[in-house]
Protein backbone atom coordinates (compact mmCIF):
# COMPACT_ATOMS: atom_id res chain seq x y z
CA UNK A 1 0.00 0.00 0.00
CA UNK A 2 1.43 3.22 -0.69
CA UNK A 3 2.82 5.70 2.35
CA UNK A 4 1.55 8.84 1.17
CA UNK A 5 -1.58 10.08 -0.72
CA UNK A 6 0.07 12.52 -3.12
CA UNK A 7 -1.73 14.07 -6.40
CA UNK A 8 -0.42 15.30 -10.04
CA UNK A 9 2.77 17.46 -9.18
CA UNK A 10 2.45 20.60 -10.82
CA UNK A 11 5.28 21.68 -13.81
CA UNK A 12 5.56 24.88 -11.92
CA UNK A 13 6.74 25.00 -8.53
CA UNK A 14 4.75 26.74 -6.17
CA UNK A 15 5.06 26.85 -2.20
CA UNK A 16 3.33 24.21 0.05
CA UNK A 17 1.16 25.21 2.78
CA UNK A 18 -0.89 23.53 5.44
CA UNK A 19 -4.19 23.01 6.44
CA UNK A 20 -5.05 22.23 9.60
CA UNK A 21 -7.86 19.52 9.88
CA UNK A 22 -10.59 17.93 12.55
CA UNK A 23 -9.75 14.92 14.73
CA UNK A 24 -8.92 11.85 11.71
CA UNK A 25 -10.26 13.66 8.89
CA UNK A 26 -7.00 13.91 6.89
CA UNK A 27 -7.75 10.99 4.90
CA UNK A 28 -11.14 12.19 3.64
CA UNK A 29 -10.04 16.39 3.16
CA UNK A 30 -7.18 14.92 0.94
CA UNK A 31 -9.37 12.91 -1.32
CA UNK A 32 -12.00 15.43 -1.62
CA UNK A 33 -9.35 18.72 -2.14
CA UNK A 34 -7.98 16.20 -4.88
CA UNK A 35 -11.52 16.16 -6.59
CA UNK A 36 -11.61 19.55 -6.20
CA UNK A 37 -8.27 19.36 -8.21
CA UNK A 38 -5.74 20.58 -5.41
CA UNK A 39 -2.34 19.09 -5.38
CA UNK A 40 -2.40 17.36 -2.13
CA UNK A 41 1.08 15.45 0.10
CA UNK A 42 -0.30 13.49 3.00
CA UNK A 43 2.77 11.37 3.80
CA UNK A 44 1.54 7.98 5.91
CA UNK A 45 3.20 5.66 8.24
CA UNK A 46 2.59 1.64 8.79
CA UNK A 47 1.29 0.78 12.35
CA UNK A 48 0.29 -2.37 13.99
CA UNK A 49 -2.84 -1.88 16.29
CA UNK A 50 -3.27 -4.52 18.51
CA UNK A 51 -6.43 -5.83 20.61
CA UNK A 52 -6.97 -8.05 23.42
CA UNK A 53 -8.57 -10.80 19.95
CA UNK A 54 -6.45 -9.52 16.76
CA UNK A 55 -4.07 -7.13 15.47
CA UNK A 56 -4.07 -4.98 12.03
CA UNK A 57 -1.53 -3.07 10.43
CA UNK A 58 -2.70 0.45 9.34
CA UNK A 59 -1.30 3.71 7.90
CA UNK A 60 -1.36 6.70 9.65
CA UNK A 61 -0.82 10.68 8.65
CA UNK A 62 2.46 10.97 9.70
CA UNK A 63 1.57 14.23 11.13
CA UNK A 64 -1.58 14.27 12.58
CA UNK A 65 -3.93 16.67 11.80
CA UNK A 66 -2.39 17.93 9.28
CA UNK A 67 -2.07 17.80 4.93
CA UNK A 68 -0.40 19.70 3.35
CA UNK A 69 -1.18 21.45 -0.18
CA UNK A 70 0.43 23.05 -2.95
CA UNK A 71 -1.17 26.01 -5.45
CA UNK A 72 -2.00 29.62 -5.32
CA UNK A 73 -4.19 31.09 -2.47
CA UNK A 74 -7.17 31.88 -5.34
CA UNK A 75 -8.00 28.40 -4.54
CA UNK A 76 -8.54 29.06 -0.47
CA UNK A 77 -12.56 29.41 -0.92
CA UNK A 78 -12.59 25.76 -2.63
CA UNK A 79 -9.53 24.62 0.69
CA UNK A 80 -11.84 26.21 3.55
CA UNK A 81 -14.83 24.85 1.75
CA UNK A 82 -13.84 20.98 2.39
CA UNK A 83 -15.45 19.29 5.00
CA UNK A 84 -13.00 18.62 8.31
CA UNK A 85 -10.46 21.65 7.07
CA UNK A 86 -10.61 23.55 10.50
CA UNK A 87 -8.03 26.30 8.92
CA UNK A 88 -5.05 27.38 7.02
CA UNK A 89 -1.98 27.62 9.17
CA UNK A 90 -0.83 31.44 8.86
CA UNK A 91 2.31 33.25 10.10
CA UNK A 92 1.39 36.53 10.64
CA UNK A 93 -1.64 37.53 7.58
CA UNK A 94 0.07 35.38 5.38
CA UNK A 95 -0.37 32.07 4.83
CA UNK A 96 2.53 29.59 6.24
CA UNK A 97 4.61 28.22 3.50
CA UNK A 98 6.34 25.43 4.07
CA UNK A 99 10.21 24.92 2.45
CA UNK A 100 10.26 22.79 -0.24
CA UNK A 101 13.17 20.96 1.18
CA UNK A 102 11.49 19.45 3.57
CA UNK A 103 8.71 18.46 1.69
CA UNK A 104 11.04 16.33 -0.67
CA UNK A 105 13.10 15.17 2.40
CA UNK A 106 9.58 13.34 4.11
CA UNK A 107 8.97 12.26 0.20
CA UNK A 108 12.51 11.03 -0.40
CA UNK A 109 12.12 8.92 3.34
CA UNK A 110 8.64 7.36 2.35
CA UNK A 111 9.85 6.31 -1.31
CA UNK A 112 12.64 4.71 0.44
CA UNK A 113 13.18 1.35 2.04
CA UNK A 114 13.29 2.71 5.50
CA UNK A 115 11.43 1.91 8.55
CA UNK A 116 10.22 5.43 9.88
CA UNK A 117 7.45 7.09 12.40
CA UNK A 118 6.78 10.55 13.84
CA UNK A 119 9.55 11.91 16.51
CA UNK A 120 9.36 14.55 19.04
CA UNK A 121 10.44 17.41 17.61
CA UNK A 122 13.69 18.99 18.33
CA UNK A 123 14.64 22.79 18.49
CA UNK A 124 18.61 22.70 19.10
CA UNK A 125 21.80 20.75 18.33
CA UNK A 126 23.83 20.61 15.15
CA UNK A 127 22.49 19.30 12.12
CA UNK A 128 23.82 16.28 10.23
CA UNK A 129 23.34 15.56 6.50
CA UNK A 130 23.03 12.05 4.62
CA UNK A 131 26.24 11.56 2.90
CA UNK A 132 24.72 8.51 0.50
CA UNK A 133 22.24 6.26 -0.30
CA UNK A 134 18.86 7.26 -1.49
CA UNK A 135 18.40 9.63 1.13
CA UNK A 136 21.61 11.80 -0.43
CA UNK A 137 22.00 15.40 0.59
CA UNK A 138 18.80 14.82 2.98
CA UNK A 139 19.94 16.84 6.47
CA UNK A 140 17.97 16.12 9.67
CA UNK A 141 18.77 15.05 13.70
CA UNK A 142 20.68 12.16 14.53
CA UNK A 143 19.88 10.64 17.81
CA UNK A 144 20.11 7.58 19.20
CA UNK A 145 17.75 4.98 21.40
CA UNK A 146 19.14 2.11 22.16
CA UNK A 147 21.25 0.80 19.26
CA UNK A 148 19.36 1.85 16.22
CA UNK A 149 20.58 5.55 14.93
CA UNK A 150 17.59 7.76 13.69
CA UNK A 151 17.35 10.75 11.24
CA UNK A 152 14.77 13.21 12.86
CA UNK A 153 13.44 15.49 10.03
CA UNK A 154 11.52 18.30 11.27
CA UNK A 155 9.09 20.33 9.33
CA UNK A 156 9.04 23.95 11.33
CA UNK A 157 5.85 25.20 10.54
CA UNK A 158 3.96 22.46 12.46
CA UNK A 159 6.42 22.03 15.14
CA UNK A 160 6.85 18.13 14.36
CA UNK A 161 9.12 15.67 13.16
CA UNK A 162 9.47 12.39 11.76
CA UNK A 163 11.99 9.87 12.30
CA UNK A 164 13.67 7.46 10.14
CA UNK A 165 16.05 4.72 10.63
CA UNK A 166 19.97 5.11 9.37
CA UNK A 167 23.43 4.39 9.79
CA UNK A 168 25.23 6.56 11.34
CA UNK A 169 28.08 6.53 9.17
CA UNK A 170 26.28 7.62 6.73
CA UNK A 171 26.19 11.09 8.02
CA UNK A 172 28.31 13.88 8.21
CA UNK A 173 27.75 17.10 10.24
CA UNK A 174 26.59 19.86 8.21
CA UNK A 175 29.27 22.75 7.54
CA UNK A 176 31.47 20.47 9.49
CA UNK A 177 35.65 21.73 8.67
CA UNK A 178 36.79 18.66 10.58
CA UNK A 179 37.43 14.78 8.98
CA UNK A 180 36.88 12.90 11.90
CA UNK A 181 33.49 10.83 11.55
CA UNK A 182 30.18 12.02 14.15
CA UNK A 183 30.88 9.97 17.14
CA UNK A 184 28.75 7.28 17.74
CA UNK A 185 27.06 8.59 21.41
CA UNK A 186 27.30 12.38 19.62
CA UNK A 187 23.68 13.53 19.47
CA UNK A 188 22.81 16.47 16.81
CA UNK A 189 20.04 18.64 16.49
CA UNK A 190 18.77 21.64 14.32
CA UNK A 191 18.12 25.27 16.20
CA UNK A 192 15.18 26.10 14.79
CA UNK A 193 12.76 28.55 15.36
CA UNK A 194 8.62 27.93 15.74
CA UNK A 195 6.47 30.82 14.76
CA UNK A 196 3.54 31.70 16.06
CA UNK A 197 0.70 29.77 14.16
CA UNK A 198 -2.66 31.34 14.01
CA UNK A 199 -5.80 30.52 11.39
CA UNK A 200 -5.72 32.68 8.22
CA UNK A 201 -7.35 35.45 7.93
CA UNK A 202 -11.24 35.43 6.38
């Protein structure tokens, strides 16, 4: 099954921006916006749920109550028109775009043959950058838990992160002068900054 619902990328690029939805509605404002013929990204996530008499494997927005959406803002009326959108995530009266690099980064991680999941989000440390493989030129957290290394890549507009499984050598600091490979209990983050979020204004 795929890990992310993701319509008809556009030949020009335009910023991504978020909408903030009801309680597990992300599934159904992502098909519906793509009727409506919005480019929607909701990246998903494999999990086992288990009860006392079975267990099923199901797949999850990777960042809950959110999906994200890419066009121009002429489209908002047919966006805050969908059932279970609650808003559009602003940043002052603007709406809140989100980089482009870290759009790809979650889409280059869910294409890949990687075991990942959402992650705390982190606000300070150095960042680290893939150094090969499929997620090439990727940068993100390392941490550790246990013995299993972990890329943390955070999107900053919604103050969450996702985490995906990786060899540490694989990873170099970023803007790093030194040779000397990222010590194996050496945990980097990203200082980043959270803006205030706020709905969009009518």
């Amino acid at each position: 099954m795929d890990t992310a619902i993701d319509f008809t990328p556009s030949e020009t690029v335009m910023p991504w921006w978020a909408l903030y939805t009801r309680h597990q509605h992300e599934k159904m404002v992502a098909e519906v916006l793509r009727t409506k013929g919005v480019e929607v990204f909701l990246p998903l996530y494999a999990s086992v749920r288990r009860w006392k008499d079975r267990s099923k494997l199901l797949y999850m927005p990777l960042f809950p109550g959110y999906v994200f959406v890419r066009g121009v803002l002429a489209q908002r009326l047919h966006v805050m028109t969908t059932p279970g959108v609650h808003m559009i995530l602003s940043q002052g009266d603007r709406a809140a775009l989100i980089p482009e690099d870290e759009i790809q980064a979650i889409r280059q991680t869910i294409e890949g043959n990687y075991h990942f999941e959402p992650h705390p989000y982190l606000k300070c440390g150095e960042r680290v950058r893939v150094k090969r493989g499929s997620l090439c030129g990727v940068e993100g957290i390392l941490v550790r838990k246990k013995n299993v290394f972990r890329l943390v890549l955070s999107v900053q507009m919604l103050a969450q992160a996702v985490a995906v499984e990786i060899d540490a050598a694989d990873v170099e600091p970023v803007g790093a002068k030194v040779a000397a490979p990222l010590a194996s209990t050496e945990m980097a983050g990203a200082r980043l900054q959270q803006y205030p979020i706020r709905p969009f204004a009518s």
